[in-house]
PDB file of N, CA and C in Angstrom:
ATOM      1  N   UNK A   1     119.092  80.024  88.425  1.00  0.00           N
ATOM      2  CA  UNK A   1     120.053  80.889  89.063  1.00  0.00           C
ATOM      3  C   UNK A   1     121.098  80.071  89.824  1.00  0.00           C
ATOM      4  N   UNK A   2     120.519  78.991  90.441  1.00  0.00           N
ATOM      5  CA  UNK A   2     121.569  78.190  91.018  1.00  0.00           C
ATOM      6  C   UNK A   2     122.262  77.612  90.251  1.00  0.00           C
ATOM      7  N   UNK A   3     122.462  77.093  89.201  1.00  0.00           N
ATOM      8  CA  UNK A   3     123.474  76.949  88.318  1.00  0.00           C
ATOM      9  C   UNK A   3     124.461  77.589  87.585  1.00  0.00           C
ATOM     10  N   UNK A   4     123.664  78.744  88.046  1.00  0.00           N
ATOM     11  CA  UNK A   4     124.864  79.667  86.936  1.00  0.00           C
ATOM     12  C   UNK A   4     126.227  79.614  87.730  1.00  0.00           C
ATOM     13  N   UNK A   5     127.161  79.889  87.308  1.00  0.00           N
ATOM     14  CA  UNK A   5     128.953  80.203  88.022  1.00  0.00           C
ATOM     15  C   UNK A   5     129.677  81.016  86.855  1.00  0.00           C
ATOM     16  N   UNK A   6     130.666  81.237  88.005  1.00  0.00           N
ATOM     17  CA  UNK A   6     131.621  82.443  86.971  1.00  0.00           C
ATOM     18  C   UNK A   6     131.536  83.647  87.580  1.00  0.00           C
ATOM     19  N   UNK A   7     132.044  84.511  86.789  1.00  0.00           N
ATOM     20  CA  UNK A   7     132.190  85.983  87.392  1.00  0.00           C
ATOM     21  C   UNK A   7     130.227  87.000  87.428  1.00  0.00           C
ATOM     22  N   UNK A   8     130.256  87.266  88.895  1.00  0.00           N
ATOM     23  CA  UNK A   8     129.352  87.714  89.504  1.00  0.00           C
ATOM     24  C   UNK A   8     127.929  87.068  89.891  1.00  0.00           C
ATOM     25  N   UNK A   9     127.987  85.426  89.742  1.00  0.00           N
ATOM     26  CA  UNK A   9     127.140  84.183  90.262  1.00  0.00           C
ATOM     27  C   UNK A   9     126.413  84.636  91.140  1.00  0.00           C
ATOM     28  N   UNK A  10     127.885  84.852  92.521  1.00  0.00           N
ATOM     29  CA  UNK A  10     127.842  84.772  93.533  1.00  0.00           C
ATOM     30  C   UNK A  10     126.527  86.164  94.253  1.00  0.00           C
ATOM     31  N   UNK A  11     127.436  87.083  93.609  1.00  0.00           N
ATOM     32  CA  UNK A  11     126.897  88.662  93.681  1.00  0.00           C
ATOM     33  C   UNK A  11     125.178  88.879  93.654  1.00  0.00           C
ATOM     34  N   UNK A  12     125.293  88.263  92.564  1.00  0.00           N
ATOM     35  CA  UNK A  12     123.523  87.944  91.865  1.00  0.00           C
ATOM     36  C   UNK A  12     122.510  87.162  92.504  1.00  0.00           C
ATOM     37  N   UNK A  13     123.280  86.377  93.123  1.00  0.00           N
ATOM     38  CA  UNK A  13     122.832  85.643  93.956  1.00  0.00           C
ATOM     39  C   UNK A  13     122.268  85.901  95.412  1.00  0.00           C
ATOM     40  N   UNK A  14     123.574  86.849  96.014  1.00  0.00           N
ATOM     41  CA  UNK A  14     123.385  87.650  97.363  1.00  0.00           C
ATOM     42  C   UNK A  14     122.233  88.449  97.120  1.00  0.00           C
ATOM     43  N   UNK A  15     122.410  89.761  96.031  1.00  0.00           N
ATOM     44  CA  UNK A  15     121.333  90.541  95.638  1.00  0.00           C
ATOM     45  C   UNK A  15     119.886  90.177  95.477  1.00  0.00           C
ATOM     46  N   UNK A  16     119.762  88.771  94.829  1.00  0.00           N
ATOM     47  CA  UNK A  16     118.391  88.423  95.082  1.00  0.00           C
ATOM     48  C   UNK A  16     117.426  88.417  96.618  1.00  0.00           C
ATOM     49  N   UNK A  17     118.225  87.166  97.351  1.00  0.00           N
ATOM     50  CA  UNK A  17     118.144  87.512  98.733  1.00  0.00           C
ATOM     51  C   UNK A  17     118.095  88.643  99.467  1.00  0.00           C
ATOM     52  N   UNK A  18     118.723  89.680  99.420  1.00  0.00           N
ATOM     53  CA  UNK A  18     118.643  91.164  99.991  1.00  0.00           C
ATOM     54  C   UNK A  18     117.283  91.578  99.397  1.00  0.00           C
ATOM     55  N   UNK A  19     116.812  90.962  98.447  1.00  0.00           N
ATOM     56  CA  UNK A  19     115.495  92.236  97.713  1.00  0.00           C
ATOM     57  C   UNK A  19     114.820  91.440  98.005  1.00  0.00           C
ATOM     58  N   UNK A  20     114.709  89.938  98.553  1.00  0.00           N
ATOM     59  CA  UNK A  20     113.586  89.291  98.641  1.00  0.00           C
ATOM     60  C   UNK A  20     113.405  89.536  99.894  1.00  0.00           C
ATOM     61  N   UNK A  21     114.206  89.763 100.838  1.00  0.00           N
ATOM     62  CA  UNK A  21     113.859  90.141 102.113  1.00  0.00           C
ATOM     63  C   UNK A  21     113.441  91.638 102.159  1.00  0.00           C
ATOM     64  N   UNK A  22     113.580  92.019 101.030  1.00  0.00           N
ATOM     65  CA  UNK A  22     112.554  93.840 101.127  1.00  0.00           C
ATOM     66  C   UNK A  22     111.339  93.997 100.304  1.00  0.00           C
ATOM     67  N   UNK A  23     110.859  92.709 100.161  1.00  0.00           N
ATOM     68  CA  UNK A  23     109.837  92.354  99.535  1.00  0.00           C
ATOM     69  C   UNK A  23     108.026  92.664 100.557  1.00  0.00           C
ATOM     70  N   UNK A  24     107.322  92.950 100.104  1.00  0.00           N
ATOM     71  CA  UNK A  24     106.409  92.986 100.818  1.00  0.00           C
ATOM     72  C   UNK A  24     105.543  91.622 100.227  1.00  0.00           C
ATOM     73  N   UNK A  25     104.437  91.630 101.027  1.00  0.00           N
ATOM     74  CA  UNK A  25     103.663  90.119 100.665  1.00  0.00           C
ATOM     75  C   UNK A  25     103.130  90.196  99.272  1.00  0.00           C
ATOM     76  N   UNK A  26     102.916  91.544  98.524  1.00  0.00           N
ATOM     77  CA  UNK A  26     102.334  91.773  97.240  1.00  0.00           C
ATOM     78  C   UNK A  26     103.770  91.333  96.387  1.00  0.00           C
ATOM     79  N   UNK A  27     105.068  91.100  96.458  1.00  0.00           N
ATOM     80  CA  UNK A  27     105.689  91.078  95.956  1.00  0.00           C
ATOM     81  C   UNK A  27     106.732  92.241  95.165  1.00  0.00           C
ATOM     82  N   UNK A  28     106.263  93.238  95.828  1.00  0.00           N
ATOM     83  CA  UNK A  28     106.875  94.893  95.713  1.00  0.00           C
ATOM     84  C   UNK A  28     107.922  94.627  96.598  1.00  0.00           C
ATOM     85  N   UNK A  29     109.091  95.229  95.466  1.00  0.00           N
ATOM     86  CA  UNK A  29     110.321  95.292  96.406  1.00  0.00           C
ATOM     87  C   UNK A  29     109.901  96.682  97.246  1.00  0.00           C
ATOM     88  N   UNK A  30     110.250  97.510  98.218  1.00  0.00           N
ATOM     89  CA  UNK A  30     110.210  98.226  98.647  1.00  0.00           C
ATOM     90  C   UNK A  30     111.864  99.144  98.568  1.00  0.00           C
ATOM     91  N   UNK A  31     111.783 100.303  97.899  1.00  0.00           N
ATOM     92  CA  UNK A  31     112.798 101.102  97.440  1.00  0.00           C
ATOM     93  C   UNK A  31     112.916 102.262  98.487  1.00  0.00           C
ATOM     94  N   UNK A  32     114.556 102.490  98.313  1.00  0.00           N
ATOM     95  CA  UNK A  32     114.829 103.563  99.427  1.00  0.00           C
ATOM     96  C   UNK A  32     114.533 105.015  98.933  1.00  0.00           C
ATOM     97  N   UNK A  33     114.257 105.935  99.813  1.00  0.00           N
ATOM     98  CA  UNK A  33     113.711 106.844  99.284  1.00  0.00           C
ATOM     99  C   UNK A  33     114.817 108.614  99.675  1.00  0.00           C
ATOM    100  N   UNK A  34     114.377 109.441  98.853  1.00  0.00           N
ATOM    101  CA  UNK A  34     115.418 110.518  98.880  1.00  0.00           C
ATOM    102  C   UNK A  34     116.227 110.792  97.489  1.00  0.00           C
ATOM    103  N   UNK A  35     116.356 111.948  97.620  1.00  0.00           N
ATOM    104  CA  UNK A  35     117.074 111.821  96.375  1.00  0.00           C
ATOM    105  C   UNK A  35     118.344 110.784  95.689  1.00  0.00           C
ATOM    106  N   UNK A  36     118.067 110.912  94.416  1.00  0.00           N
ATOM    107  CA  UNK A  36     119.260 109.203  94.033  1.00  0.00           C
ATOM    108  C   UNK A  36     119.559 109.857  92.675  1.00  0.00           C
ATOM    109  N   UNK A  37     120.391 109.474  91.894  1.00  0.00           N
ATOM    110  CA  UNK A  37     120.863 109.820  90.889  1.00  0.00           C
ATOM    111  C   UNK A  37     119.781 109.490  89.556  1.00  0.00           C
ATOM    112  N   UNK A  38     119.721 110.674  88.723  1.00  0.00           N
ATOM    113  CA  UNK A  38     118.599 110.787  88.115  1.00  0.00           C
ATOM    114  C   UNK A  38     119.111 109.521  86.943  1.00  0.00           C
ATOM    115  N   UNK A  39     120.525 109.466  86.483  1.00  0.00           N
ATOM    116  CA  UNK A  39     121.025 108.251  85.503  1.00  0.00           C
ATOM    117  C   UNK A  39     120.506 107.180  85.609  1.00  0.00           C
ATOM    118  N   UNK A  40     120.956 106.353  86.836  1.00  0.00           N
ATOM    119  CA  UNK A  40     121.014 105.265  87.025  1.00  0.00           C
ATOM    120  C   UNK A  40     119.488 104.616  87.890  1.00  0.00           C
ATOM    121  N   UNK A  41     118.899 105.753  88.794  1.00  0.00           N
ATOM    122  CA  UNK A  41     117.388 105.346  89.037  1.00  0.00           C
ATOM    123  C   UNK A  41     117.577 104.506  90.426  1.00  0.00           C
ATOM    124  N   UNK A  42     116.441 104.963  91.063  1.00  0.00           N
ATOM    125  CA  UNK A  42     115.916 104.304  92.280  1.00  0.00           C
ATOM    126  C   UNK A  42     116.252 102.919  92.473  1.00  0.00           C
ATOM    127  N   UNK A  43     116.432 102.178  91.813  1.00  0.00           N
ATOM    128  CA  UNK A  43     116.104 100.753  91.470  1.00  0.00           C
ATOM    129  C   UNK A  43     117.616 100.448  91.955  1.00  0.00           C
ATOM    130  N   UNK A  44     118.473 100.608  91.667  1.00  0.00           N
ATOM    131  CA  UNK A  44     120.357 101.196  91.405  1.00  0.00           C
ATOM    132  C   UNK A  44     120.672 101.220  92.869  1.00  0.00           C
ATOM    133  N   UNK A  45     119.770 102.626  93.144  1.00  0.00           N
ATOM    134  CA  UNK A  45     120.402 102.531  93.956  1.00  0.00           C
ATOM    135  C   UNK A  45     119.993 102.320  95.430  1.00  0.00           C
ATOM    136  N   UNK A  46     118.684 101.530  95.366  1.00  0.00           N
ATOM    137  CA  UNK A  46     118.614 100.664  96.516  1.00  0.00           C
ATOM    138  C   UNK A  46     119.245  99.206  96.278  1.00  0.00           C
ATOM    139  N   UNK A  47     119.503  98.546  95.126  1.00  0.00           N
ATOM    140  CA  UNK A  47     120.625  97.594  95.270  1.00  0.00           C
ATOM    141  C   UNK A  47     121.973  97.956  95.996  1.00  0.00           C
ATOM    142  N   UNK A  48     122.501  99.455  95.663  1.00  0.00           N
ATOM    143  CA  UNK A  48     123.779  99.787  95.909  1.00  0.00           C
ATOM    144  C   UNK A  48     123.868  99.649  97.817  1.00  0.00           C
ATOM    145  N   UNK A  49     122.915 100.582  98.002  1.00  0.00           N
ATOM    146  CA  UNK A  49     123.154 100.690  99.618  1.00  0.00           C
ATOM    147  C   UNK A  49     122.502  98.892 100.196  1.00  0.00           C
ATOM    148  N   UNK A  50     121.648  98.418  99.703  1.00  0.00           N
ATOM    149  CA  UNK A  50     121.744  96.565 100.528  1.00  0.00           C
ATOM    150  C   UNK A  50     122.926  95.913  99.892  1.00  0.00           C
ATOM    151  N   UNK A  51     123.500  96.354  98.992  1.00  0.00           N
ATOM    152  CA  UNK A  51     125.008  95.431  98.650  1.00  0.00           C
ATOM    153  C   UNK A  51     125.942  96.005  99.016  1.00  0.00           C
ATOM    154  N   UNK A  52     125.855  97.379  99.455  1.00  0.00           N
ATOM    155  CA  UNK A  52     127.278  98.277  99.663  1.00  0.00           C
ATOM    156  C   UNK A  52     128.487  98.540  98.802  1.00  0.00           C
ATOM    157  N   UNK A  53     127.713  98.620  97.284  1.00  0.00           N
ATOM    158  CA  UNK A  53     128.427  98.801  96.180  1.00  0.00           C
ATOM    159  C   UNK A  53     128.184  99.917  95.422  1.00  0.00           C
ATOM    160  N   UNK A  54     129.135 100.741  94.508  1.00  0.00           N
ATOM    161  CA  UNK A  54     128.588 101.585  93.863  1.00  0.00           C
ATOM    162  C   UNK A  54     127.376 101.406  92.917  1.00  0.00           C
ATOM    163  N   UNK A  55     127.136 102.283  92.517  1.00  0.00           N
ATOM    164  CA  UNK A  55     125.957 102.941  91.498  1.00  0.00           C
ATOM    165  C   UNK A  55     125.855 101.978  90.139  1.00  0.00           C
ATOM    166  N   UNK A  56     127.341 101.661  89.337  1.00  0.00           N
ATOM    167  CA  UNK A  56     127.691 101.083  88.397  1.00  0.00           C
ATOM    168  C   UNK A  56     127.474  99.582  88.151  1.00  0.00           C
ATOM    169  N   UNK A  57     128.322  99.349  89.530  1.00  0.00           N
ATOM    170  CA  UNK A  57     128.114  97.708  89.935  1.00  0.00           C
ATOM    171  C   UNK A  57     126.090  97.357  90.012  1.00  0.00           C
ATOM    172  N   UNK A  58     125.711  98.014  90.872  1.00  0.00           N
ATOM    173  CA  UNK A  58     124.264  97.709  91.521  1.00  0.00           C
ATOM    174  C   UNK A  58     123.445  98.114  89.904  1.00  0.00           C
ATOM    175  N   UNK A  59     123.916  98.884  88.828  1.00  0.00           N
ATOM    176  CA  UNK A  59     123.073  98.501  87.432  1.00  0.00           C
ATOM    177  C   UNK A  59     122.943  97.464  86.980  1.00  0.00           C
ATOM    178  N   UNK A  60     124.126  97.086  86.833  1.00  0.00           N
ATOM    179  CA  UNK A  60     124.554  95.888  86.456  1.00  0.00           C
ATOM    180  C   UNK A  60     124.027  94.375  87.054  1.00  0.00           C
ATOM    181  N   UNK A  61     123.967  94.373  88.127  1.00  0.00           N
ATOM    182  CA  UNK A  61     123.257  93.698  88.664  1.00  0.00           C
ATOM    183  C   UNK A  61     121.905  93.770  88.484  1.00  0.00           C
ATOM    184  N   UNK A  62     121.015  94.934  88.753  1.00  0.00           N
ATOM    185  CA  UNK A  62     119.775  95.090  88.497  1.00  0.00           C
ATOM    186  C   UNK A  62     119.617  94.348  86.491  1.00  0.00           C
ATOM    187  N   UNK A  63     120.454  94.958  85.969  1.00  0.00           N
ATOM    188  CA  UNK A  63     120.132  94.288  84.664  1.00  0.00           C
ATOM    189  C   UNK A  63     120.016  93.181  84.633  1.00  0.00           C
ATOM    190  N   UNK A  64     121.108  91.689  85.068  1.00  0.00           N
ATOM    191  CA  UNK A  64     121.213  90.656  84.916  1.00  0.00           C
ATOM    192  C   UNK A  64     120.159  89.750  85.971  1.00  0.00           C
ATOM    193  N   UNK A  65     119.824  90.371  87.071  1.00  0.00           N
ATOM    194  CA  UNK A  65     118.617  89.640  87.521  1.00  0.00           C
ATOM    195  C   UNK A  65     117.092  90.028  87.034  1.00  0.00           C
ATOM    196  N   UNK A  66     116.973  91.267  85.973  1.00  0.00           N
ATOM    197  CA  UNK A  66     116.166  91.328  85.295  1.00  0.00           C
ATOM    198  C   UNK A  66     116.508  90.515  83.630  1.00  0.00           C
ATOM    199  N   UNK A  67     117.303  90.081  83.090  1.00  0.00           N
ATOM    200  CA  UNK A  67     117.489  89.354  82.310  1.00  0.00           C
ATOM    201  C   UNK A  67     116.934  87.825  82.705  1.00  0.00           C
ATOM    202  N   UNK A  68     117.321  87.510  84.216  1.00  0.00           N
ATOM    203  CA  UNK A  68     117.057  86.048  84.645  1.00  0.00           C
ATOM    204  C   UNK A  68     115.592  85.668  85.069  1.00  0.00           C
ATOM    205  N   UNK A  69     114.719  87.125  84.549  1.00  0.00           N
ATOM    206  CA  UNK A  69     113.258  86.946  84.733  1.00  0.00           C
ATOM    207  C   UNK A  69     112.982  86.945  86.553  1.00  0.00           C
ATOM    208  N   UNK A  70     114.422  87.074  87.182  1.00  0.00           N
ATOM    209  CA  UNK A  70     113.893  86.968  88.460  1.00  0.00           C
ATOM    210  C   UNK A  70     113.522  88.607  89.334  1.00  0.00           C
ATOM    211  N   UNK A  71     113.285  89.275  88.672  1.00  0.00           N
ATOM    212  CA  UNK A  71     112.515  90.365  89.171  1.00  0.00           C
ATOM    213  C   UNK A  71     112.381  91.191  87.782  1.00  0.00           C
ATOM    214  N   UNK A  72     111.208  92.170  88.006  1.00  0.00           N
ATOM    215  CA  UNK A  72     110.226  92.695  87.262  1.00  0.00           C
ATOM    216  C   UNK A  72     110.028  94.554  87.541  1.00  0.00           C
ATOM    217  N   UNK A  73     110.601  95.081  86.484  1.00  0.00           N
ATOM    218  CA  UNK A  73     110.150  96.644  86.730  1.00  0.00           C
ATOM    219  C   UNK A  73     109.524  97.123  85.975  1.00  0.00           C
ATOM    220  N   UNK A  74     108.643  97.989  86.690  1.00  0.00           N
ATOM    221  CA  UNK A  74     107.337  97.717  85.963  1.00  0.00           C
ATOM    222  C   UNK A  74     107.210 100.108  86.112  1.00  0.00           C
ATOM    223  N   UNK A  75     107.351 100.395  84.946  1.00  0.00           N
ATOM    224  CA  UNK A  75     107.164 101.689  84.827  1.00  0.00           C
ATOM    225  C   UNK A  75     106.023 102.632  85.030  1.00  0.00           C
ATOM    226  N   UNK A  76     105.566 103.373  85.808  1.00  0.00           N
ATOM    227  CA  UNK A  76     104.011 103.879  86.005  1.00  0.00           C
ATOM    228  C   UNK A  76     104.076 105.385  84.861  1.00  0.00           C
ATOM    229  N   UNK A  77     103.455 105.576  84.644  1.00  0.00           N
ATOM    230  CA  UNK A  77     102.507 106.185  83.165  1.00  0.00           C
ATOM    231  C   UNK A  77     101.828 107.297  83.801  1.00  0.00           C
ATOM    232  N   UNK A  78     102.045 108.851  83.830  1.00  0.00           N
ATOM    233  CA  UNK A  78     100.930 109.632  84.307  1.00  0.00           C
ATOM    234  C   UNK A  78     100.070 109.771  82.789  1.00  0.00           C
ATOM    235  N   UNK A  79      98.449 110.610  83.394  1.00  0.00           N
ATOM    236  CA  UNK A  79      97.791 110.861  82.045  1.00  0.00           C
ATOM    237  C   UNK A  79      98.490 111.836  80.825  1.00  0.00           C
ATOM    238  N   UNK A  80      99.329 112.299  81.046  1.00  0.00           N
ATOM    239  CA  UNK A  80     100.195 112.959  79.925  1.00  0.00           C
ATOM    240  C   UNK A  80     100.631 111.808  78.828  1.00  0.00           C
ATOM    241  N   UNK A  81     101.244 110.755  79.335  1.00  0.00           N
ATOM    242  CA  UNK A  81     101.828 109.665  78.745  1.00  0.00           C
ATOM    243  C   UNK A  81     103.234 109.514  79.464  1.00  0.00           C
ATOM    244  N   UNK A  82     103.736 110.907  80.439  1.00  0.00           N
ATOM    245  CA  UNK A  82     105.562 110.663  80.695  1.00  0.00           C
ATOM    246  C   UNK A  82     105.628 109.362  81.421  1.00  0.00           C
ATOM    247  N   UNK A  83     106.542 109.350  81.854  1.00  0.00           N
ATOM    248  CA  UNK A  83     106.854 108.229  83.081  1.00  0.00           C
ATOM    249  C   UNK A  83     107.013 109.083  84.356  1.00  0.00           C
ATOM    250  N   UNK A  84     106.297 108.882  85.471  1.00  0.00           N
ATOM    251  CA  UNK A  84     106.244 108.855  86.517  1.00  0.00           C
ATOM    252  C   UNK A  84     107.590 108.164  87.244  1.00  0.00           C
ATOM    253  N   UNK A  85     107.822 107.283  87.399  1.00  0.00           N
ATOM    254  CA  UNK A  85     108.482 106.540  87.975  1.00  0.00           C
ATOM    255  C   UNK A  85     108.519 104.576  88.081  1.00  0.00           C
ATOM    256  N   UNK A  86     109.480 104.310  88.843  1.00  0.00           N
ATOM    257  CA  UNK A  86     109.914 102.639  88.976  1.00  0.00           C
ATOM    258  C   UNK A  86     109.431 102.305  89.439  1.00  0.00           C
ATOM    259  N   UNK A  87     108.930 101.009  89.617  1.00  0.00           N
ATOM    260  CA  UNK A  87     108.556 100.026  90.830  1.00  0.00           C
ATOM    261  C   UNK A  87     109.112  98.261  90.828  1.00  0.00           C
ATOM    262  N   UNK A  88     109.390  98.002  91.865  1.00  0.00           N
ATOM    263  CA  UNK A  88     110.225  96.782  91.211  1.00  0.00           C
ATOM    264  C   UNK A  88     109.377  95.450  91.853  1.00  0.00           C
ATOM    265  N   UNK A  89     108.948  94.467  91.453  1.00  0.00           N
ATOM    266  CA  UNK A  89     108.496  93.168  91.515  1.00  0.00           C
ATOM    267  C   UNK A  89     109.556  92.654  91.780  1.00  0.00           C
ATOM    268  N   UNK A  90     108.946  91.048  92.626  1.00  0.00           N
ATOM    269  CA  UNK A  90     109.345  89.787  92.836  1.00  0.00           C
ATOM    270  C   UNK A  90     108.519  88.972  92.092  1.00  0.00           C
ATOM    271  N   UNK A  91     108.294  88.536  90.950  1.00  0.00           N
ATOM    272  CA  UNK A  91     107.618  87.518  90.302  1.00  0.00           C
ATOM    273  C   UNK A  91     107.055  86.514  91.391  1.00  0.00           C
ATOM    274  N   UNK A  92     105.838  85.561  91.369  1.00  0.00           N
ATOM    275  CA  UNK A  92     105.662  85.127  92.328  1.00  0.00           C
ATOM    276  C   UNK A  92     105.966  83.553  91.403  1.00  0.00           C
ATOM    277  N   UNK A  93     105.839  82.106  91.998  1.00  0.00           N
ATOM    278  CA  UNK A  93     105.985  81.202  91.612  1.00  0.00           C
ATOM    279  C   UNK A  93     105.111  80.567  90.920  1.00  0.00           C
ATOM    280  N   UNK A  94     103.703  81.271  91.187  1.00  0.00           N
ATOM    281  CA  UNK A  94     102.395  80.909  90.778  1.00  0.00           C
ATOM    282  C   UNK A  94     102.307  81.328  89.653  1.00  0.00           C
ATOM    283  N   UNK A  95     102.455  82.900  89.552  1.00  0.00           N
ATOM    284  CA  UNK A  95     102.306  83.467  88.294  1.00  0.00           C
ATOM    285  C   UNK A  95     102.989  82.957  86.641  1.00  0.00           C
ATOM    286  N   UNK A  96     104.170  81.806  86.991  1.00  0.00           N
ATOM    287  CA  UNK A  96     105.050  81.260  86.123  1.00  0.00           C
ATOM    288  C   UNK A  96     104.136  80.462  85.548  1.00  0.00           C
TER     289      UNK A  96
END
């Protein structure tokens, strides 16, 4: 991650830090709660309100630091089979 540069480095960079500091010791980001837009998902938009960016931007981001393997969402399953809902990881260093 520290190498990367160019357009939104920087951004990706901040965002990590903001979620690692809402990290609990299990490595669960901890997500804001209340209603959020059913599109874009919980995940969205607790990036949006710790970056103070829209909905669009904070996907986008969530995508590319899930591309960089540096965080992990992990979908919960009720016994029906639907999806329940998000939960978002911090990979730990060990686990690599």
């Amino acid at each position: 991650m520290g190498t990367r540069t160019g357009r939104g480095a920087a951004t990706d960079r901040l965002a990590f830090l903001l979620l690692v500091l809402e990290t609990s010791a299990a490595g669960e980001v901890r997500l804001i709660d209340g209603p959020v837009d059913s599109q874009r998902g919980r995940i969205s938009a607790t990036i949006a309100a710790l970056m103070g960016c829209g909905l669009p931007g904070a996907s986008k981001i969530a995508d590319r630091l899930e591309a960089m393997d540096l965080v992990e969402r992990r979908r919960e399953e009720t016994a029906s089979g639907l999806y329940q809902g998000t939960r978002m990881f911090i990979p730990t260093a060990r686990g690599r």
